[in-house]
Structures are given as C-alpha cells and as structure tokens.
C-alpha atoms as a PDB file:
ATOM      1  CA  UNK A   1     -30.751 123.476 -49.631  1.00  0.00           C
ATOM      2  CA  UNK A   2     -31.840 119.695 -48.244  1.00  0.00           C
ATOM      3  CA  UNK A   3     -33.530 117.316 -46.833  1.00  0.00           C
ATOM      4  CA  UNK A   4     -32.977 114.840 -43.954  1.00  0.00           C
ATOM      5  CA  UNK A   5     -33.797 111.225 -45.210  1.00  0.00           C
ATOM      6  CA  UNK A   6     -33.794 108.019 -43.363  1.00  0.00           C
ATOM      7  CA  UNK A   7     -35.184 104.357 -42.880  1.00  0.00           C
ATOM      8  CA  UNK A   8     -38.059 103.986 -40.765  1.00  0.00           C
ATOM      9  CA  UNK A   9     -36.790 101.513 -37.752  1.00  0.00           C
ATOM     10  CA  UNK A  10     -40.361  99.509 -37.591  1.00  0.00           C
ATOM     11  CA  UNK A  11     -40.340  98.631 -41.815  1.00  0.00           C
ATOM     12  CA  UNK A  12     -37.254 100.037 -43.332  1.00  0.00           C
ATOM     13  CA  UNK A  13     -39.596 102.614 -45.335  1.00  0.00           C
ATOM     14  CA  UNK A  14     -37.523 105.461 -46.768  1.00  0.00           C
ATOM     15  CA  UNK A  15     -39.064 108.859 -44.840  1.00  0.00           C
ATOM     16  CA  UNK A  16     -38.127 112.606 -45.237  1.00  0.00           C
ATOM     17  CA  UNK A  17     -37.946 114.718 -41.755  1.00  0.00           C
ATOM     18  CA  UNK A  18     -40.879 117.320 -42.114  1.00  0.00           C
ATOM     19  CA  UNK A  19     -41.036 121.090 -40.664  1.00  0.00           C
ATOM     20  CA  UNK A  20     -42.616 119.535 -37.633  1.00  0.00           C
ATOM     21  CA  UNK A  21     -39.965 117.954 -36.559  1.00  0.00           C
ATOM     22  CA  UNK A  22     -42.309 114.039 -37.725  1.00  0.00           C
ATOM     23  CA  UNK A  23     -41.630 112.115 -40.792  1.00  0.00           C
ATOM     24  CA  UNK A  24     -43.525 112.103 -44.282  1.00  0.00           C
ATOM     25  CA  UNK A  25     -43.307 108.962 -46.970  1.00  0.00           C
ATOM     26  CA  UNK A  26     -43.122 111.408 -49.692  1.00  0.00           C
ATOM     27  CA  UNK A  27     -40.098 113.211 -50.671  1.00  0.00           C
ATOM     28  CA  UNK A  28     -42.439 116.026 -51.474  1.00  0.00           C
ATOM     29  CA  UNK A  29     -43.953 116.766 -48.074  1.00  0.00           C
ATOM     30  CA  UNK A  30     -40.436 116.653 -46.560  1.00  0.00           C
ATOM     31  CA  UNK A  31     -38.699 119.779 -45.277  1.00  0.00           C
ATOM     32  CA  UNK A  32     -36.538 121.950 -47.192  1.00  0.00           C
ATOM     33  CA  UNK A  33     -33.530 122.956 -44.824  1.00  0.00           C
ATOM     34  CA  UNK A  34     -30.941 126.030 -45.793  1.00  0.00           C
ATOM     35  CA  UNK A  35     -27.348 125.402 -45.058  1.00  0.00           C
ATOM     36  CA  UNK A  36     -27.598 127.468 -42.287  1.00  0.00           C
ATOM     37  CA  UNK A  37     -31.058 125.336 -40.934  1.00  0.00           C
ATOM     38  CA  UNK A  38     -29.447 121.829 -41.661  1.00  0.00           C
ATOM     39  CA  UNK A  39     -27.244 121.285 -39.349  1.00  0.00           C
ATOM     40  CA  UNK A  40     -29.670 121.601 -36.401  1.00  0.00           C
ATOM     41  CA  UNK A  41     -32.477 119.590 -38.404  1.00  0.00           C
ATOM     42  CA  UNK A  42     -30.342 116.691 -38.947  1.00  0.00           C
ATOM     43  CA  UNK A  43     -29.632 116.822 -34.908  1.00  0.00           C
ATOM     44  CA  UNK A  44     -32.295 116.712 -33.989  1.00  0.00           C
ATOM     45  CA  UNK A  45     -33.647 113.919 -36.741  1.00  0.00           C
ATOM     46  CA  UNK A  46     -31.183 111.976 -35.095  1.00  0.00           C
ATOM     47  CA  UNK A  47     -32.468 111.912 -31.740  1.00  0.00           C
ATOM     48  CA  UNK A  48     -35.256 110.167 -33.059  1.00  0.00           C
ATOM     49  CA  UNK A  49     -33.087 106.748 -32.584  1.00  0.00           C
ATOM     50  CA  UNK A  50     -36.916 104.940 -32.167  1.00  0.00           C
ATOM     51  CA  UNK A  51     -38.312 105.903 -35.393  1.00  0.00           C
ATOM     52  CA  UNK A  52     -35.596 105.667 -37.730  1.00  0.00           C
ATOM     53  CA  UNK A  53     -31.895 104.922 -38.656  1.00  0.00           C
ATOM     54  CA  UNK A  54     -29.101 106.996 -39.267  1.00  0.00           C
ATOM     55  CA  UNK A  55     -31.073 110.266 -40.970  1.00  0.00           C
ATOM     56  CA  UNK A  56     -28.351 111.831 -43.094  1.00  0.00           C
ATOM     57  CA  UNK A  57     -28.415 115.231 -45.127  1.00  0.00           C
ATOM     58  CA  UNK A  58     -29.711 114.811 -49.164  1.00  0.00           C
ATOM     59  CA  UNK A  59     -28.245 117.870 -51.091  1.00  0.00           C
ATOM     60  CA  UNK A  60     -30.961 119.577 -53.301  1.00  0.00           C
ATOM     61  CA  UNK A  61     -30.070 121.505 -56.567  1.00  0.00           C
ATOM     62  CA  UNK A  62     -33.695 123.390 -55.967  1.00  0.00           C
ATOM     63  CA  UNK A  63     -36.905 122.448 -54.090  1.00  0.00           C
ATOM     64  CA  UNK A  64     -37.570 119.717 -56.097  1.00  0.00           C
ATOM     65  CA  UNK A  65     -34.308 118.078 -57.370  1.00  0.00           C
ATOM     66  CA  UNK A  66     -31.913 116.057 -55.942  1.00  0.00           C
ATOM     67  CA  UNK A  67     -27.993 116.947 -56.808  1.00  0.00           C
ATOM     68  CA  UNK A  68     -27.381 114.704 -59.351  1.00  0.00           C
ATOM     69  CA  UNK A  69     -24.510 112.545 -57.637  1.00  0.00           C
ATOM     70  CA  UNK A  70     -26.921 111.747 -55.238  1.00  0.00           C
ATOM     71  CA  UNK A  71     -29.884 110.855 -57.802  1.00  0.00           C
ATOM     72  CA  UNK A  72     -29.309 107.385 -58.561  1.00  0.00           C
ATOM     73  CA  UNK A  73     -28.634 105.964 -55.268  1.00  0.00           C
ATOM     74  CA  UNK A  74     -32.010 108.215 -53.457  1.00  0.00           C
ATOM     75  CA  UNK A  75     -34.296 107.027 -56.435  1.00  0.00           C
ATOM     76  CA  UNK A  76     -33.153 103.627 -55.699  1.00  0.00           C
ATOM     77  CA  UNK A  77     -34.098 104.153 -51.752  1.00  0.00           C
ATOM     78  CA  UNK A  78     -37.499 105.386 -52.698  1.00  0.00           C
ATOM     79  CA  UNK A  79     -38.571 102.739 -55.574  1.00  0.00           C
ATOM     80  CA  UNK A  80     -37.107  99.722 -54.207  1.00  0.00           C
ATOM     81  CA  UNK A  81     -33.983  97.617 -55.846  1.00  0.00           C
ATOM     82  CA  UNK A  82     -32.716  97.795 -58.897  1.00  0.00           C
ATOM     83  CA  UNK A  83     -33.322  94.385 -60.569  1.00  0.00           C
ATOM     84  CA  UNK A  84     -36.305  92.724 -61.344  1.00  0.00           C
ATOM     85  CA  UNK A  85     -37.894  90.874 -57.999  1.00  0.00           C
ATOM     86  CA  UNK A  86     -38.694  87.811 -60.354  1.00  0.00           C
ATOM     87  CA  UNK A  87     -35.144  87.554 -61.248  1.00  0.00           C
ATOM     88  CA  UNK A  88     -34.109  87.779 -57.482  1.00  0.00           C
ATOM     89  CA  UNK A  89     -36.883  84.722 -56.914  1.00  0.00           C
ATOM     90  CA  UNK A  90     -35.150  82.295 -59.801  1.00  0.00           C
ATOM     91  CA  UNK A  91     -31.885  82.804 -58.392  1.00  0.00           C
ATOM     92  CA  UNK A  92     -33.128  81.860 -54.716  1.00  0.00           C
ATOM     93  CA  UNK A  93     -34.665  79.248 -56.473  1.00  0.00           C
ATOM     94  CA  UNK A  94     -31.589  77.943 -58.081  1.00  0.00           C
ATOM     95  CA  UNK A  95     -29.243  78.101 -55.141  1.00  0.00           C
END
C-alpha cells in the first residue's frame, strides 16, 4: 500500500494525491493505492506539473502508518524543519 506525496508548486505545502485524482493537506484524506493501483496513480499525479513538484510514491506499513525508513524524513515534510525557527533567526542574525 501508498500514497503519492508532493510539494504544492504555488507554496511548497506538502499534499497527498486523493481518489479524485485532486490533492488534500492531510495525510489522512489522501488515497491509499495497492501495488498494483500505484503505478498508474503516481502517473498520472505527475501530469499535474502546475500544481505540484515531483509527486513520488510513500510506502505504507497499513492505512495509517508510514514504513518506518520513510518516517522521519515524511514527518519532517509535514511539520516543518527540524530545529527551532528562533535558533535559525540568531544565526541569520549573527552572520
């Protein structure tokens, strides 16, 4: 099982390809896609060179959780960076 992630072009949003064939902001509206279902998704998410960039395939372990060599990096897409934005200001501020 997946689900097609990718960047929204106009913001840089993280968005999940839904059953419609649109895009969601939550992982948990996005499509699940079978092996079999995937590789036509993800062709068809990447026609949509407009709206996003470069939709790629995120493994699932079940409907709700990612494959856990994939966890880190796809909770850091959806919350944001991994340091402290205050600690990212001082250093600007430094330079």
């Amino acid at each position: 099982m997946n689900i097609i992630t990718a960047n929204r072009l106009l913001d840089g949003a993280v968005i999940y390809r839904d059953r419609a064939g649109g895009w969601v902001e939550a992982f948990a509206d996005g499509a699940r896609f079978s092996k079999e279902e995937s590789a036509q998704a993800l062709a068809e998410a990447q026609q949509d060179v407009t709206l996003v960039v470069k939709p790629y395939l995120v493994p699932l372990e079940d409907a709700h959780t990612i494959v856990k060599r994939e966890r880190n990096r796809e909770t850091i897409r959806a919350h944001g960076p991994s340091v402290r934005r205050d600690a990212i200001a001082q250093t600007e501020k430094s330079a």
